[in-house]
C-alpha atoms as a PDB file:
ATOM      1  CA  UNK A   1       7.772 -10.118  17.418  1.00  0.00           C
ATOM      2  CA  UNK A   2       7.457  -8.820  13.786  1.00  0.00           C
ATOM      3  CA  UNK A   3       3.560 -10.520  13.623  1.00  0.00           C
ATOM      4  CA  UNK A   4       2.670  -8.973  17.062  1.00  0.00           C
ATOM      5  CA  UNK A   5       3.761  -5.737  14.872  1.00  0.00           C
ATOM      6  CA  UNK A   6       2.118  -6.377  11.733  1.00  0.00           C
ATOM      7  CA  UNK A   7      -1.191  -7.185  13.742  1.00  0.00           C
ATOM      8  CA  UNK A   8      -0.881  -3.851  15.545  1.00  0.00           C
ATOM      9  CA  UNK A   9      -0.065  -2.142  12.872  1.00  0.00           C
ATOM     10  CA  UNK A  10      -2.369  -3.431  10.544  1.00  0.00           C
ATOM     11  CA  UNK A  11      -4.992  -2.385  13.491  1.00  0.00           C
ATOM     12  CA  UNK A  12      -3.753   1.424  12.700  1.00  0.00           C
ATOM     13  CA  UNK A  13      -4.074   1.128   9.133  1.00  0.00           C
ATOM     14  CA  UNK A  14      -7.812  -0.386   8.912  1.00  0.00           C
ATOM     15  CA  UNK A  15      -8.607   1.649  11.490  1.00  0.00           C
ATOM     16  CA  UNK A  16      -7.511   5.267   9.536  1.00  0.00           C
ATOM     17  CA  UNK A  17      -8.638   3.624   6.698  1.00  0.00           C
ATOM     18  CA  UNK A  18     -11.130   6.255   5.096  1.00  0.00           C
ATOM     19  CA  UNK A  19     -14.879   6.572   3.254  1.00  0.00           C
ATOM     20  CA  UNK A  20     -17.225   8.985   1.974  1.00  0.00           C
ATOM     21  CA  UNK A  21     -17.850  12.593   3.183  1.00  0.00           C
ATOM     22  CA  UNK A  22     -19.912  11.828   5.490  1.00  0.00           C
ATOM     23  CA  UNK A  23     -18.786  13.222   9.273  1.00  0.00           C
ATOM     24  CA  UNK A  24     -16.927  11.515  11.225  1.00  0.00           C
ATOM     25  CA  UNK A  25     -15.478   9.214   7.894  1.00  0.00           C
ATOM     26  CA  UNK A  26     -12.540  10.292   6.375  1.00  0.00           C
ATOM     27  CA  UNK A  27     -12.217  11.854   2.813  1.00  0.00           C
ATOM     28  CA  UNK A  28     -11.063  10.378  -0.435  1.00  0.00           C
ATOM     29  CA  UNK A  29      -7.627  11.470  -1.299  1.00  0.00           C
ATOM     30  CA  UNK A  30      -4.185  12.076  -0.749  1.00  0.00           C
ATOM     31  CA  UNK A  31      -3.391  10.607   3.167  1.00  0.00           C
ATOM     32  CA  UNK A  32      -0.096  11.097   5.292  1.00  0.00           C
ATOM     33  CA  UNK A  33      -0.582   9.245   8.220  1.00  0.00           C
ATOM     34  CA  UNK A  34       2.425   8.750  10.950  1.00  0.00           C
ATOM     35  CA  UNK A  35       2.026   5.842  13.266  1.00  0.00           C
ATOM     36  CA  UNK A  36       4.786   5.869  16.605  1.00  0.00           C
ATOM     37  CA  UNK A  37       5.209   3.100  18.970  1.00  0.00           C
ATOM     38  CA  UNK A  38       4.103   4.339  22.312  1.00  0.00           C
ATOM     39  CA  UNK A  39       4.841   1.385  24.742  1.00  0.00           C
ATOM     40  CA  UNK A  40       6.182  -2.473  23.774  1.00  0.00           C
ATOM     41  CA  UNK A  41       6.573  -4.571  26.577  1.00  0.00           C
ATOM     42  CA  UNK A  42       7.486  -8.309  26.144  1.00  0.00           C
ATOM     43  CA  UNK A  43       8.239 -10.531  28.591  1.00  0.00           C
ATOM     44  CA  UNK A  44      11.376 -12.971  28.069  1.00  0.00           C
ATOM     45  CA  UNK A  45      12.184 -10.529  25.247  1.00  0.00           C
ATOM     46  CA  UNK A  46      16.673 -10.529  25.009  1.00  0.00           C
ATOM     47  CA  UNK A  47      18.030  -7.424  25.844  1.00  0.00           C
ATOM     48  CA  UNK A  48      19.600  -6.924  22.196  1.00  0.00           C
ATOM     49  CA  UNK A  49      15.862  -7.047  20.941  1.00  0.00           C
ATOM     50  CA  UNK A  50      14.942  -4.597  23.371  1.00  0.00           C
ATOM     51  CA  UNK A  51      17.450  -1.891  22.814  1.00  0.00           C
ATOM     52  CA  UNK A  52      16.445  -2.521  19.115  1.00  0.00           C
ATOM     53  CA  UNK A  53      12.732  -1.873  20.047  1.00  0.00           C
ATOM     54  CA  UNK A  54      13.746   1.112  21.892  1.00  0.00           C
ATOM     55  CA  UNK A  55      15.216   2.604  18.957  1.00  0.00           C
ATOM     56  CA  UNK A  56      12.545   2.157  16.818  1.00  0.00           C
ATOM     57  CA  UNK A  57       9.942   3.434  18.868  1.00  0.00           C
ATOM     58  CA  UNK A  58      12.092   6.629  18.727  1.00  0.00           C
ATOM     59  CA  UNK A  59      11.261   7.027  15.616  1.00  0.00           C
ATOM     60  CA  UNK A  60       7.732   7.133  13.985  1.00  0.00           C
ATOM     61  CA  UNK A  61       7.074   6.343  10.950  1.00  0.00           C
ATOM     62  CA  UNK A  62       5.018   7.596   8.125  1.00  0.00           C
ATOM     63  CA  UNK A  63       2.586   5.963   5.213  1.00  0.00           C
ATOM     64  CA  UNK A  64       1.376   7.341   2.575  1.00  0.00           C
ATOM     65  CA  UNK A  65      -1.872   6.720   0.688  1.00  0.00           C
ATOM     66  CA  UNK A  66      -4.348   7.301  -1.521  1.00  0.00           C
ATOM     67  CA  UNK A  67      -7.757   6.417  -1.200  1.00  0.00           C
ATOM     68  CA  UNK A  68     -10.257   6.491  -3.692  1.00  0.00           C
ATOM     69  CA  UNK A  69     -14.010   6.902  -4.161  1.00  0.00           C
ATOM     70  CA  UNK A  70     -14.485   3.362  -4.148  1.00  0.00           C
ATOM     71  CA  UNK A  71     -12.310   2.269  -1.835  1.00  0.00           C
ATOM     72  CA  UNK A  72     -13.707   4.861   0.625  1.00  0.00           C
ATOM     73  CA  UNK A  73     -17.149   3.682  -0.207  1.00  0.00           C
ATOM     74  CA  UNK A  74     -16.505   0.153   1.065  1.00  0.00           C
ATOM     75  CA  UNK A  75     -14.961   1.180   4.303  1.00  0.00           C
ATOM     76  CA  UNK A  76     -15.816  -1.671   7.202  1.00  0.00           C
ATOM     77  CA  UNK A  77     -13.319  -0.846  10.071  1.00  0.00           C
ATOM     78  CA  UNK A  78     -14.440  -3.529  12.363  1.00  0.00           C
ATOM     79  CA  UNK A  79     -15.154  -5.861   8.887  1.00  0.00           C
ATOM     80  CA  UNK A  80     -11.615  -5.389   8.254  1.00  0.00           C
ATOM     81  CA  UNK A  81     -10.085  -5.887  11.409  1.00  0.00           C
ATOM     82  CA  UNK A  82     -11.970  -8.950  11.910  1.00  0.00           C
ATOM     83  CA  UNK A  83     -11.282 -10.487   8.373  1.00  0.00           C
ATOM     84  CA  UNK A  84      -7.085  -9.576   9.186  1.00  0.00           C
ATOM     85  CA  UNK A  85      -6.856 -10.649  12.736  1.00  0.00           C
ATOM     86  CA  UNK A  86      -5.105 -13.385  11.236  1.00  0.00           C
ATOM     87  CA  UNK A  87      -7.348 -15.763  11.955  1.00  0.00           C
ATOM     88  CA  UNK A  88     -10.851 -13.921  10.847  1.00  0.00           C
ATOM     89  CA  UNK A  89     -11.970 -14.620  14.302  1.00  0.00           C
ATOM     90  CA  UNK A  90     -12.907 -11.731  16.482  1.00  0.00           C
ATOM     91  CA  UNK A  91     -15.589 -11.323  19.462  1.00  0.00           C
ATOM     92  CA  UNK A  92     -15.735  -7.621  20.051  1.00  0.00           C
ATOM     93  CA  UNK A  93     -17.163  -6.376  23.201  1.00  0.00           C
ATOM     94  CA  UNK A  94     -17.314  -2.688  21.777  1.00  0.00           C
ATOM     95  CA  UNK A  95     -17.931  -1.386  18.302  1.00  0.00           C
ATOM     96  CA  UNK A  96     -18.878   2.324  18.527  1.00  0.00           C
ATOM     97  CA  UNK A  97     -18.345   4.000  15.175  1.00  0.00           C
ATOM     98  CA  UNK A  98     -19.909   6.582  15.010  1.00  0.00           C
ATOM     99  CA  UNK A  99     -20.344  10.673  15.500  1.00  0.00           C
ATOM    100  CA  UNK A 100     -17.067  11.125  14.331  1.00  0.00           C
ATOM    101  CA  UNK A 101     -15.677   8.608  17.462  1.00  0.00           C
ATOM    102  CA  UNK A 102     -14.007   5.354  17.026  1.00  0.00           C
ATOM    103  CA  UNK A 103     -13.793   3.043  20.677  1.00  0.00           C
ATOM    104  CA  UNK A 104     -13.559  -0.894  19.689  1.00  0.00           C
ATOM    105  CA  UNK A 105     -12.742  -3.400  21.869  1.00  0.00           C
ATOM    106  CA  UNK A 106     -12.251  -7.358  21.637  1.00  0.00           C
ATOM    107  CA  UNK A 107     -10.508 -10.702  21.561  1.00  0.00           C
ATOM    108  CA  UNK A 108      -9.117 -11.755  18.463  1.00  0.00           C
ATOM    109  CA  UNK A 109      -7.262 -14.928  17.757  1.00  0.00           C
ATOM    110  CA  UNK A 110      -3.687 -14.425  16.317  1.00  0.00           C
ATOM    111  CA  UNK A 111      -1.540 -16.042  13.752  1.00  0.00           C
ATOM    112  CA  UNK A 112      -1.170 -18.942  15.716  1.00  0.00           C
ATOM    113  CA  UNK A 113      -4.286 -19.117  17.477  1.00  0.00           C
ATOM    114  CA  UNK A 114      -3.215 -17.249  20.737  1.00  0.00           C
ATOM    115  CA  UNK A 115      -6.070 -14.725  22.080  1.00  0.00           C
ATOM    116  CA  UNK A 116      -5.018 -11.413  21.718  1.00  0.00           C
ATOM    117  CA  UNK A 117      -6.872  -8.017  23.554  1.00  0.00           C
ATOM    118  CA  UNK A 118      -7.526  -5.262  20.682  1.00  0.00           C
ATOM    119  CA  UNK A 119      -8.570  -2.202  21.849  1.00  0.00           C
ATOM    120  CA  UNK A 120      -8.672   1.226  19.279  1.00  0.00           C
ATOM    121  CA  UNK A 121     -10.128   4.978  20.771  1.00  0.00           C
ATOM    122  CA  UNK A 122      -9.604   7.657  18.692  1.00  0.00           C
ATOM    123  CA  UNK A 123     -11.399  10.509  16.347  1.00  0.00           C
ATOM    124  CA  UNK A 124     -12.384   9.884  12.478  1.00  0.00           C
ATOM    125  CA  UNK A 125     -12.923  12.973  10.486  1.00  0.00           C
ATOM    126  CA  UNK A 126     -12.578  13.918   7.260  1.00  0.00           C
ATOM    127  CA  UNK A 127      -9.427  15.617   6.888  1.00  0.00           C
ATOM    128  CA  UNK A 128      -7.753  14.127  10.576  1.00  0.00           C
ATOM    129  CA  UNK A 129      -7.365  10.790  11.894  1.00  0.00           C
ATOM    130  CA  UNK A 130      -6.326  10.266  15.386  1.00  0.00           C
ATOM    131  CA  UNK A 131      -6.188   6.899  16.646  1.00  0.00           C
ATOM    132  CA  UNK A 132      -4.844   5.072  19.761  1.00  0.00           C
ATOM    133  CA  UNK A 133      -4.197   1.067  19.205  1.00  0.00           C
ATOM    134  CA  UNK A 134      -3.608  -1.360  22.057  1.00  0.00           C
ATOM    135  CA  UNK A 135      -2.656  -4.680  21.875  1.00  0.00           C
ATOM    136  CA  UNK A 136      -1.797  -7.306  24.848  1.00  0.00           C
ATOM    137  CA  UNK A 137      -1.284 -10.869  24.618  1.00  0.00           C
ATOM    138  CA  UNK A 138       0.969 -14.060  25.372  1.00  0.00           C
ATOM    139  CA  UNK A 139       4.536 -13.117  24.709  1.00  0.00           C
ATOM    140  CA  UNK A 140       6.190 -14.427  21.378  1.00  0.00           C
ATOM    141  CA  UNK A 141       9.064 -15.102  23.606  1.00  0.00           C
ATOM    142  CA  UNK A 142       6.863 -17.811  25.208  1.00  0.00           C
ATOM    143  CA  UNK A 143       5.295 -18.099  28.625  1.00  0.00           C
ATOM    144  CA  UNK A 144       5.016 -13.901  29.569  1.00  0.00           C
ATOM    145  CA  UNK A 145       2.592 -11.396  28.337  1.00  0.00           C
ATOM    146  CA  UNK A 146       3.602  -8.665  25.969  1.00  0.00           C
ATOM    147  CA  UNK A 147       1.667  -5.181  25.041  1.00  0.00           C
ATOM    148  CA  UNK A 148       1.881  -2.727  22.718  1.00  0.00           C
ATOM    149  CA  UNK A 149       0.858   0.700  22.344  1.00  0.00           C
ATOM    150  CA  UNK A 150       0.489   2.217  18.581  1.00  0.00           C
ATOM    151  CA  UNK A 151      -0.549   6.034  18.259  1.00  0.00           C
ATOM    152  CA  UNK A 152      -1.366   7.286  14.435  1.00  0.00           C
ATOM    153  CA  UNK A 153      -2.325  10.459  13.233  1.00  0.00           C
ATOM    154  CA  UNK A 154      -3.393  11.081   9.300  1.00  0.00           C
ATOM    155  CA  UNK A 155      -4.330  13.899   7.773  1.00  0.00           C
ATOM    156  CA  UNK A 156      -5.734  14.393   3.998  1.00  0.00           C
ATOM    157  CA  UNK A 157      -3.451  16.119   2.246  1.00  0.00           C
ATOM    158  CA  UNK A 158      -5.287  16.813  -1.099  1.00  0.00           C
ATOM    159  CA  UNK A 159      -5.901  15.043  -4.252  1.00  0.00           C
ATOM    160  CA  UNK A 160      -4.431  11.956  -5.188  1.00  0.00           C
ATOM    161  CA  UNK A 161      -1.228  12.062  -7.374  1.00  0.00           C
ATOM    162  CA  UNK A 162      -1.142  10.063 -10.535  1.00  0.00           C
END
């Protein structure tokens, strides 16, 4: 359960991940972004795990970052996502980035090797992120389907703190 997490989450973070000034890329600088768990549905999954997952999706939480020139100046979104599926192995059937718009879409094998559906739709700008991540796949529980449903907004909060 924690890897289908990590995966999804680390969808949300390459996917607010920021570059240049350029529109429809974020800025470099000071980010706040808060990521909540919208939907997590696994088959097989015990009901103590459940009630657990229910609380934390109550709850969003919040990173903090800061992103520099450089970093921002390297920015691959679907690079990323592709070289941290946990496998490196992604076939995506939609890559728009661009006009300020994010929609990708694609197979990705996980950890393991099971195929997992990525799907992120959201806005990019420089000073407001807004991303929806969606992830369905075989249960971790074993022979059901799970999917989860990640929603993160960042904004650029100023200049980077030493």
């Amino acid at each position: 359960m924690t890897k289908l997490l990590t995966i999804g989450a680390l969808g949300v973070a390459l996917a607010v991940s920021g570059c240049s000034k350029d529109p429809g890329k974020r800025e470099a600088g000071s980010w706040k972004t808060e990521v909540k768990v919208e939907k997590f549905e696994v088959e097989g999954l015990p009901p103590e795990l459940k009630a657990a997952m229910d609380q934390r999706m109550q709850q969003a939480q919040t990173f903090e970052e800061c992103l520099t020139e450089e970093q921002a100046a390297k920015e691959d979104i679907a690079g990323e996502l592709s070289k941290n599926s946990g496998t490196g192995q992604c076939d995506w059937t939609k890559k728009d980035i661009s006009g300020g718009k994010i929609d990708i879409a694609g197979t990705c094998a996980g950890p393991t090797g099971e195929k997992q559906e990525l799907a992120m739709v959201g806005t990019v700008g420089p000073k407001k992120t807004d991303i929806r991540v969606t992830l369905k796949g075989p249960s971790p529980m074993g022979g059901g389907k799970m999917e989860a449903v990640m929603h993160a907004v960042g904004t650029h909060t100023g200049a980077c703190k030493s």
